[in-house]
N, C-alpha and C. Protein backbone atom coordinates (compact mmCIF):
# COMPACT_ATOMS: atom_id res chain seq x y z
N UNK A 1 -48.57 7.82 122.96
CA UNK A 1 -48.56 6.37 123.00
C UNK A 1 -47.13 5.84 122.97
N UNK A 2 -46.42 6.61 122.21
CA UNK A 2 -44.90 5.77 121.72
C UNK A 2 -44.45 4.54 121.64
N UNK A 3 -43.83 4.23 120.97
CA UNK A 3 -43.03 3.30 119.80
C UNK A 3 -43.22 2.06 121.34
N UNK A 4 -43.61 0.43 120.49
CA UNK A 4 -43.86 -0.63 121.32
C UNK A 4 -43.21 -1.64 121.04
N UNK A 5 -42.76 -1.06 120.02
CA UNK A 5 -41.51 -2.86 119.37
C UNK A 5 -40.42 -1.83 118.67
N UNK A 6 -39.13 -2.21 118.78
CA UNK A 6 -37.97 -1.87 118.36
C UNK A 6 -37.85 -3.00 116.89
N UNK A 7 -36.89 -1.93 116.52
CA UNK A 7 -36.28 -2.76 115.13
C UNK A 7 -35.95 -4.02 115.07
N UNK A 8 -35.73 -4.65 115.64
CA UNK A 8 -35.41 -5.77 116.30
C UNK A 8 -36.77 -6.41 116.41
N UNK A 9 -37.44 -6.26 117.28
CA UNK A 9 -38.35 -6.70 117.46
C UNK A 9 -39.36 -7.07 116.25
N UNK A 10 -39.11 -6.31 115.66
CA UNK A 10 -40.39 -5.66 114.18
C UNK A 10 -39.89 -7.24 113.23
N UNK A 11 -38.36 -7.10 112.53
CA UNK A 11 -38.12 -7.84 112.34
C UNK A 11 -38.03 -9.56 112.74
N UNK A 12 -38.14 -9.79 113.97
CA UNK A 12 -37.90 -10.93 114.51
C UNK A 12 -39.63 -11.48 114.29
N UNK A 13 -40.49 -10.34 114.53
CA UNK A 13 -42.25 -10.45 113.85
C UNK A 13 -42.30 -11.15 112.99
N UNK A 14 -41.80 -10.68 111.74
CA UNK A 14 -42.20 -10.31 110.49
C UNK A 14 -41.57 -12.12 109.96
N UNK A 15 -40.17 -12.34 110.53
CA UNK A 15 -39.77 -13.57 109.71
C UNK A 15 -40.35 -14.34 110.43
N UNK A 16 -41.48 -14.53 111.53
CA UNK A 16 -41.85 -15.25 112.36
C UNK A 16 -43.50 -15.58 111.70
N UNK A 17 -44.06 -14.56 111.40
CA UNK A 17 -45.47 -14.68 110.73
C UNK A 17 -45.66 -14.51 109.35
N UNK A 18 -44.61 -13.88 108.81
CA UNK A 18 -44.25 -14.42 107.14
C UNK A 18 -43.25 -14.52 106.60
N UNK A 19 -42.81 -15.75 107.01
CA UNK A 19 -41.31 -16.31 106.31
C UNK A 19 -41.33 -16.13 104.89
N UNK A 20 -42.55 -15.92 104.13
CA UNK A 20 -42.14 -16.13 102.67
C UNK A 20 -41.64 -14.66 102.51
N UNK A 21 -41.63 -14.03 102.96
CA UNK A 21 -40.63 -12.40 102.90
C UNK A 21 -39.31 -12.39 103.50
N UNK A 22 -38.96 -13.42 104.09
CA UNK A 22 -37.60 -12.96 104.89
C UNK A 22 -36.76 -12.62 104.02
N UNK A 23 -35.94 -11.83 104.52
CA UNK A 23 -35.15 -11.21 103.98
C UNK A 23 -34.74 -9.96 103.02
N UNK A 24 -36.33 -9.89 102.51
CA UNK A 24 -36.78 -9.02 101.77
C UNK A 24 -36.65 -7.47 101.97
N UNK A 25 -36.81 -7.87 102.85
CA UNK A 25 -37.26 -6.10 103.59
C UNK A 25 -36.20 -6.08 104.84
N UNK A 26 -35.24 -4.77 105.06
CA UNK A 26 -34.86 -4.13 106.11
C UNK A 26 -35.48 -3.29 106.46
N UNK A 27 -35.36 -2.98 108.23
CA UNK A 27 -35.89 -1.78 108.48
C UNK A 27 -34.80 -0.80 108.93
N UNK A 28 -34.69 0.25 108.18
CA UNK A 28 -33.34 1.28 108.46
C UNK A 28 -33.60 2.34 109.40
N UNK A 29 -34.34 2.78 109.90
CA UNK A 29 -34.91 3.32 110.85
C UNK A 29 -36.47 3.64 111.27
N UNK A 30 -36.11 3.84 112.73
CA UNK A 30 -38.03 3.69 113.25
C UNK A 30 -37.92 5.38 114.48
N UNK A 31 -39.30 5.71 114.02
CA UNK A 31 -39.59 6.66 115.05
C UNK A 31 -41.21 6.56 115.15
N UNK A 32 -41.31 7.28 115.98
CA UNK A 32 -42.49 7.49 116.49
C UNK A 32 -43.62 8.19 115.39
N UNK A 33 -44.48 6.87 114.94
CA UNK A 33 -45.68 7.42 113.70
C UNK A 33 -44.89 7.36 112.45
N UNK A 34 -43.57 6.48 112.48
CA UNK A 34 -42.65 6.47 111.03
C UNK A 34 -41.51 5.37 110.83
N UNK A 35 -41.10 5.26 109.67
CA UNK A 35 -40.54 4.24 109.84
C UNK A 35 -40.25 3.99 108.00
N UNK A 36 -38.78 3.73 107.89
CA UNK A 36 -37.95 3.40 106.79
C UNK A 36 -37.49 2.08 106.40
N UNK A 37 -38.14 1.62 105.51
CA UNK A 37 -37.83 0.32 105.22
C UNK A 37 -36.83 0.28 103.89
N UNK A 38 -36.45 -0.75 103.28
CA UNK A 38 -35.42 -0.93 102.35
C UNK A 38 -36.15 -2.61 101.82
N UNK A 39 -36.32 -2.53 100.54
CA UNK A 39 -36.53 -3.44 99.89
C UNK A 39 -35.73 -3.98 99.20
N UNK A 40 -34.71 -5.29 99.24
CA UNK A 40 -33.22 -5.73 98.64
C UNK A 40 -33.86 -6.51 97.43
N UNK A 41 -33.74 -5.90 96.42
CA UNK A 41 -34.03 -6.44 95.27
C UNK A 41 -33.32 -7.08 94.81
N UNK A 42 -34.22 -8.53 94.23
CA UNK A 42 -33.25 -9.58 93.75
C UNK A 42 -34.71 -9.80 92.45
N UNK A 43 -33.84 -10.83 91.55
CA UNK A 43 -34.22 -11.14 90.43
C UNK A 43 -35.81 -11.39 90.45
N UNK A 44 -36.20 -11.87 91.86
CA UNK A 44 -37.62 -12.22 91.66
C UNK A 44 -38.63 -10.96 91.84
N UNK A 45 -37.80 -9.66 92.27
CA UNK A 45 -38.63 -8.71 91.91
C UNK A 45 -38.57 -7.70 90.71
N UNK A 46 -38.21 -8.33 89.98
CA UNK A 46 -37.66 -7.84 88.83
C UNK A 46 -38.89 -8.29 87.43
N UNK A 47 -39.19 -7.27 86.88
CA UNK A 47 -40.00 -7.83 85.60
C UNK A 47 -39.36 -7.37 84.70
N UNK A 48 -39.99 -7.77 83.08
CA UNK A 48 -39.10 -7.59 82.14
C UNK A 48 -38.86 -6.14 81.94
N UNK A 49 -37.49 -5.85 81.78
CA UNK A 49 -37.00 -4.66 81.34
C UNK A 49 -35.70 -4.37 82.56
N UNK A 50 -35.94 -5.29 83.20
CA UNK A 50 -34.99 -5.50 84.70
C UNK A 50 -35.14 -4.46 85.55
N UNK A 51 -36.88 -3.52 85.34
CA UNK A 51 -36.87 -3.00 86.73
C UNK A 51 -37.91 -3.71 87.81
N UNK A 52 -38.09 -2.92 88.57
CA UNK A 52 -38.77 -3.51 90.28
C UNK A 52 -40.17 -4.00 89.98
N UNK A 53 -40.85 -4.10 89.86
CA UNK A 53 -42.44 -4.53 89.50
C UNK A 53 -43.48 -4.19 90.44
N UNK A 54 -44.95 -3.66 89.59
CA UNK A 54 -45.39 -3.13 90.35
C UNK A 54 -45.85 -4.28 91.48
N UNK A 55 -45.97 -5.21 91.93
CA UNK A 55 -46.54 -6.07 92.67
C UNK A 55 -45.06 -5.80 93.76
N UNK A 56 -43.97 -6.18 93.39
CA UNK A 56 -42.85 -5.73 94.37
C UNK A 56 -42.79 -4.02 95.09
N UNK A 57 -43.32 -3.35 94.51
CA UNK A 57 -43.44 -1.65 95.27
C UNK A 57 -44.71 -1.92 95.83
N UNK A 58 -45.85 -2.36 95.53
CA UNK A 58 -47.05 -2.89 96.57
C UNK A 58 -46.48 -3.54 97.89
N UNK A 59 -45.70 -4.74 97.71
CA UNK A 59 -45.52 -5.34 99.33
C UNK A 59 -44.88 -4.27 100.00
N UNK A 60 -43.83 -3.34 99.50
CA UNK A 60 -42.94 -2.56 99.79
C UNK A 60 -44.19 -1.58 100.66
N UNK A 61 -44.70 -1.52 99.90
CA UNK A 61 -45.55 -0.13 101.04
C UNK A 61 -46.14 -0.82 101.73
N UNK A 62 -47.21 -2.11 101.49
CA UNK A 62 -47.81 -2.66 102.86
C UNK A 62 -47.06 -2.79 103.84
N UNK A 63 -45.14 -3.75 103.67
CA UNK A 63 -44.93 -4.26 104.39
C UNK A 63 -44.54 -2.69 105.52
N UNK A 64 -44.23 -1.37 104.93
CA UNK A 64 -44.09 -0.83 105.35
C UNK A 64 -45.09 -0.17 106.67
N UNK A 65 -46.54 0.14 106.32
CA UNK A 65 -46.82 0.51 106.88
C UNK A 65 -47.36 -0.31 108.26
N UNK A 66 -47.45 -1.44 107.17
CA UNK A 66 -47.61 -2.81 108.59
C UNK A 66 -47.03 -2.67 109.54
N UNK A 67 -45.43 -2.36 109.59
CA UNK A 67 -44.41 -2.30 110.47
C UNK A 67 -44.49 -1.11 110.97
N UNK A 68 -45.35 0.25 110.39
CA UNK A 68 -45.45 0.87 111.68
C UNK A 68 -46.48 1.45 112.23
N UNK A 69 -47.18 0.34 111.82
CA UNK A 69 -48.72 0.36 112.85
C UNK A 69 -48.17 -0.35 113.73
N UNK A 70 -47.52 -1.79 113.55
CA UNK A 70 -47.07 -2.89 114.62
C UNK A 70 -46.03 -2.00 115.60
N UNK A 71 -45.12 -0.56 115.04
CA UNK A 71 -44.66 -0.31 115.96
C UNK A 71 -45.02 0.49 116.87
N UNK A 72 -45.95 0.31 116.54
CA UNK A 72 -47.06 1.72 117.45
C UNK A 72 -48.18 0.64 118.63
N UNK A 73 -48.45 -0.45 117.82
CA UNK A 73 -49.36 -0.98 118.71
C UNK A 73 -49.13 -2.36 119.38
N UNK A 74 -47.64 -2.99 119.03
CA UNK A 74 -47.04 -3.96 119.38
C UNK A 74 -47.53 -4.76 118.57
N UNK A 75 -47.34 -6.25 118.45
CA UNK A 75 -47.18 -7.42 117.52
C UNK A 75 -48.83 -7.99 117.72
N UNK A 76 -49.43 -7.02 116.46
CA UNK A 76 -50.92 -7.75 116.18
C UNK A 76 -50.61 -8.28 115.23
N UNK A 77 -50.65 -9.61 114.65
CA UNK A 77 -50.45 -10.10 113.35
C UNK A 77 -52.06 -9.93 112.54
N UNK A 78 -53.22 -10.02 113.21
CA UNK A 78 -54.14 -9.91 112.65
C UNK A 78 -54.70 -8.10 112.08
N UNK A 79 -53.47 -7.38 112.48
CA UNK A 79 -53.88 -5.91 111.60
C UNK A 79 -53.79 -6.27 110.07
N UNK A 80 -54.85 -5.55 108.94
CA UNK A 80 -55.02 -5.82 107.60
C UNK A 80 -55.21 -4.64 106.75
N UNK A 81 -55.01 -4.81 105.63
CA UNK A 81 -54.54 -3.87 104.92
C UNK A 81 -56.22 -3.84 104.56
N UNK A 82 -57.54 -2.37 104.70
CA UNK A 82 -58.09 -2.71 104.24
C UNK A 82 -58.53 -1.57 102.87
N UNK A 83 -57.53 -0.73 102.32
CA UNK A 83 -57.56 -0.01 101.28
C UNK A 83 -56.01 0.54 100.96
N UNK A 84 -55.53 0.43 99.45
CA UNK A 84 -54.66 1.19 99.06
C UNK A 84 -54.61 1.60 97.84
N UNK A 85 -53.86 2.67 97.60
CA UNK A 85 -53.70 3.43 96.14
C UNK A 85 -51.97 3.53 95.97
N UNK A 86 -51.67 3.33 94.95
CA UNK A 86 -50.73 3.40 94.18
C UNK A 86 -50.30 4.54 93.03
N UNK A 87 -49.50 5.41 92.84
CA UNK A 87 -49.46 6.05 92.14
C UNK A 87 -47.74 5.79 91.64
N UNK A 88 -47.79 5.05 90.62
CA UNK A 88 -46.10 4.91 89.54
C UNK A 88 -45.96 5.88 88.94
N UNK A 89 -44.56 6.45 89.41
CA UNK A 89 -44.92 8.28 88.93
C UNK A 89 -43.01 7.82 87.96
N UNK A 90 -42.31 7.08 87.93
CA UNK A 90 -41.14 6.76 87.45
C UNK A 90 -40.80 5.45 87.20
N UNK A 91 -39.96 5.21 86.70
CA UNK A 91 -39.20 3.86 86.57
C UNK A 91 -38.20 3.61 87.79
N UNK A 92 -38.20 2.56 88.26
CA UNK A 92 -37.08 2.43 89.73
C UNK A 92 -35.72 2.14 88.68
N UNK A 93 -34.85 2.64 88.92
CA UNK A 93 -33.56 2.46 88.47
C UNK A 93 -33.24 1.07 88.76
N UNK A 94 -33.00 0.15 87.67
CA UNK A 94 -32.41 -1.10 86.90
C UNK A 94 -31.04 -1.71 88.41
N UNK A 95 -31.38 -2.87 89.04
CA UNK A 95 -30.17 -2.76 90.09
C UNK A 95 -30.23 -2.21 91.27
N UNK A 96 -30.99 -1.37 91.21
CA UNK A 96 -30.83 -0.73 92.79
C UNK A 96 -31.82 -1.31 94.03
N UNK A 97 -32.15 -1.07 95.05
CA UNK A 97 -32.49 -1.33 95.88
C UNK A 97 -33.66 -0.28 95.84
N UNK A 98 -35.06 -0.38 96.46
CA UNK A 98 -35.77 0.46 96.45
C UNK A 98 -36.22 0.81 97.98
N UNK A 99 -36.36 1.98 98.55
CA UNK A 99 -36.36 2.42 99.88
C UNK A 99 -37.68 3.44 100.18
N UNK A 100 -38.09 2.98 101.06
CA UNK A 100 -39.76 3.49 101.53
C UNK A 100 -39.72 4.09 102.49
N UNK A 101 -40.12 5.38 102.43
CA UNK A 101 -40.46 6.47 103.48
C UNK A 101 -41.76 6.37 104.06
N UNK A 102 -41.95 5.67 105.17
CA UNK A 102 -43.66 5.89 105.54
C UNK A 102 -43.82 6.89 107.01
N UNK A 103 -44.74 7.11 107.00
CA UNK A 103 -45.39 7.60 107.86
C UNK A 103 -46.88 7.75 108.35
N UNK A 104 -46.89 7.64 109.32
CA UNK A 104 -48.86 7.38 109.40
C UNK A 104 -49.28 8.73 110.24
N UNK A 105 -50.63 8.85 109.35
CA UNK A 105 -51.27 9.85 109.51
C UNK A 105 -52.35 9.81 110.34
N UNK A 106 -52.55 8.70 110.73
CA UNK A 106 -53.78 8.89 111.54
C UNK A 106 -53.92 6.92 112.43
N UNK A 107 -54.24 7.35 113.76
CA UNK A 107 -53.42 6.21 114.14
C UNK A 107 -54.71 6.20 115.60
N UNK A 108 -56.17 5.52 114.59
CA UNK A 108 -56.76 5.64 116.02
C UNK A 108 -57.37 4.10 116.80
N UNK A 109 -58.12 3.54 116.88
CA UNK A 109 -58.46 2.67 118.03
C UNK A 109 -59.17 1.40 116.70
N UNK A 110 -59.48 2.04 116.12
CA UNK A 110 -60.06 1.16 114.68
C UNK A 110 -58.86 0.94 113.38
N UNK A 111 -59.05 2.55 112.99
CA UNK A 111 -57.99 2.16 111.34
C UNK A 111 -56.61 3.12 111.85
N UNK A 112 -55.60 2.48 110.77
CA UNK A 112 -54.80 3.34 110.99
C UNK A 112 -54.21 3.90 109.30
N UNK A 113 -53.79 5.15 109.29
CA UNK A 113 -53.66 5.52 107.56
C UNK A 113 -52.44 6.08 107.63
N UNK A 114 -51.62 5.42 106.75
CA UNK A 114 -50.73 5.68 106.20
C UNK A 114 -50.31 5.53 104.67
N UNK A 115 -48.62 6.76 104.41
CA UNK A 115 -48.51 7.37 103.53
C UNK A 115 -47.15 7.06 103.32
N UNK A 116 -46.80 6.50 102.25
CA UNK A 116 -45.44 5.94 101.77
C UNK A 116 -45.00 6.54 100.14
N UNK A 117 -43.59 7.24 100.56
CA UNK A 117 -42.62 7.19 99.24
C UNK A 117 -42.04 6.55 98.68
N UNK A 118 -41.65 6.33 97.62
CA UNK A 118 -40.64 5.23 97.58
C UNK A 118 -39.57 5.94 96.18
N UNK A 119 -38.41 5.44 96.42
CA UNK A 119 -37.32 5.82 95.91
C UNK A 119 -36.31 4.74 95.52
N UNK A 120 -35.33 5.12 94.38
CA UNK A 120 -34.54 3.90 94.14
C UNK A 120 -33.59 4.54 95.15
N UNK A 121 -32.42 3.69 95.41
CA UNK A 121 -31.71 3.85 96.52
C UNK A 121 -30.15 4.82 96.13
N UNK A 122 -30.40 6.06 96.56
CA UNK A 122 -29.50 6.69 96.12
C UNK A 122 -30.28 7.70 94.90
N UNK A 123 -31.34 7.93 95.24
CA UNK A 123 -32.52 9.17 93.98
C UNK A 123 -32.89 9.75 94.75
N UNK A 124 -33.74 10.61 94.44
CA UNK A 124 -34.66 11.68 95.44
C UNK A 124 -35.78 11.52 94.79
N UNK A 125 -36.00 11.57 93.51
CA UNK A 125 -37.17 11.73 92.98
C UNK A 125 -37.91 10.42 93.32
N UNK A 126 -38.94 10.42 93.68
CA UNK A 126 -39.83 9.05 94.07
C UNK A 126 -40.31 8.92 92.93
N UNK A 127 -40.62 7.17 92.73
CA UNK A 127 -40.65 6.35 91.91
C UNK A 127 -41.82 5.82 92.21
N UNK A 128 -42.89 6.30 93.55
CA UNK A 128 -44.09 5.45 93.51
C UNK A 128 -44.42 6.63 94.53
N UNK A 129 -45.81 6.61 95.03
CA UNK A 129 -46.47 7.26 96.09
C UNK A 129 -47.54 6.12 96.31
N UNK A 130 -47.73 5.99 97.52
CA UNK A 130 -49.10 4.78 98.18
C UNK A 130 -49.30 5.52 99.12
N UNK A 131 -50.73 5.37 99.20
CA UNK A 131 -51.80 5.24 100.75
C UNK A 131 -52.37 4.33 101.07
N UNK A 132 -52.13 3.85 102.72
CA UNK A 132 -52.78 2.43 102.82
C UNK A 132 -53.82 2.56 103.99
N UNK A 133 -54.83 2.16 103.98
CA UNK A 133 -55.57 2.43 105.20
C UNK A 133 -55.32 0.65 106.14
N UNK A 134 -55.42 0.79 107.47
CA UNK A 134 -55.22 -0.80 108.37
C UNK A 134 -56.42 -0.36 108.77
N UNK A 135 -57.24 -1.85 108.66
CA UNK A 135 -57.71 -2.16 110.63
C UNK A 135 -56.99 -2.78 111.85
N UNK A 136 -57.16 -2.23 112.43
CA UNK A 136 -56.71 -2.66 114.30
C UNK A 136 -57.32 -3.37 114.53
N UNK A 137 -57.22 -5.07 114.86
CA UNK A 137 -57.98 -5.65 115.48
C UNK A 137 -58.13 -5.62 116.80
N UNK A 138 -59.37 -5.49 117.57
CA UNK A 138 -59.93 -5.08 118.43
C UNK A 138 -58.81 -5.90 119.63
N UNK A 139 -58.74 -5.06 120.84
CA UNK A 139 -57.68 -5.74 121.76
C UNK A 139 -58.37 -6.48 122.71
């Protein structure tokens, strides 16, 4: 099938059909069935203790895998998140930026499933694991 919207593109989406995220999210690289996002943490994702919150590592993986179903199937705004799991396996380091490894596993005509890491920026050890299942709305 290969890649249908560039980085560029993904982004120019995203602040176009949900401005209340701009800015939020970079995308640091895209490939084919994958795709690296960067979440710029600022105070409002911050809960007490001054780390990331779990509601802020949730958008982090939707917005992730959103972006690469959309880069796989071009700009459906009506694809939806319709299952995910969360697993907080660490604390995100206090300050840092948190960065999402996704990749999708299965990418067919209905759902698409994907699988996201997440890391503080500059760690290895992941700080969250998600699976998200999409529907494709019908073309």
């Amino acid at each position: 099938m290969g890649l249908q919207m560039t980085i560029e593109e993904l982004e120019a989406f995203i602040a176009e059909v949900f401005p209340q995220v701009g800015g939020d999210f970079v995308v640091e690289d895209l490939g084919e069935m994958r795709i690296r996002v960067r979440l710029v943490t600022a105070e409002k994702h911050l809960r007490p203790g001054g780390t990331v919150s779990g509601p802020s590592m949730f958008a982090l993986a939707d917005v992730a895998v959103y972006m690469a179903v959309l880069a796989m199937i071009g700009p459906q705004a009506l694809a939806v998140t319709t299952n995910c799991s969360i697993d907080f396996m660490r604390k995100p380091e206090a300050g840092k930026d948190l960065i999402a490894e996704c990749r999708l596993l299965k990418l067919g005509r209905v759902l698409a499933v994907g699988e996201v890491l997440m890391v503080s920026d500059g760690g290895e050890a992941p700080v969250a694991r998600a699976s998200l299942t999409y529907s494709i709305p019908p073309r």
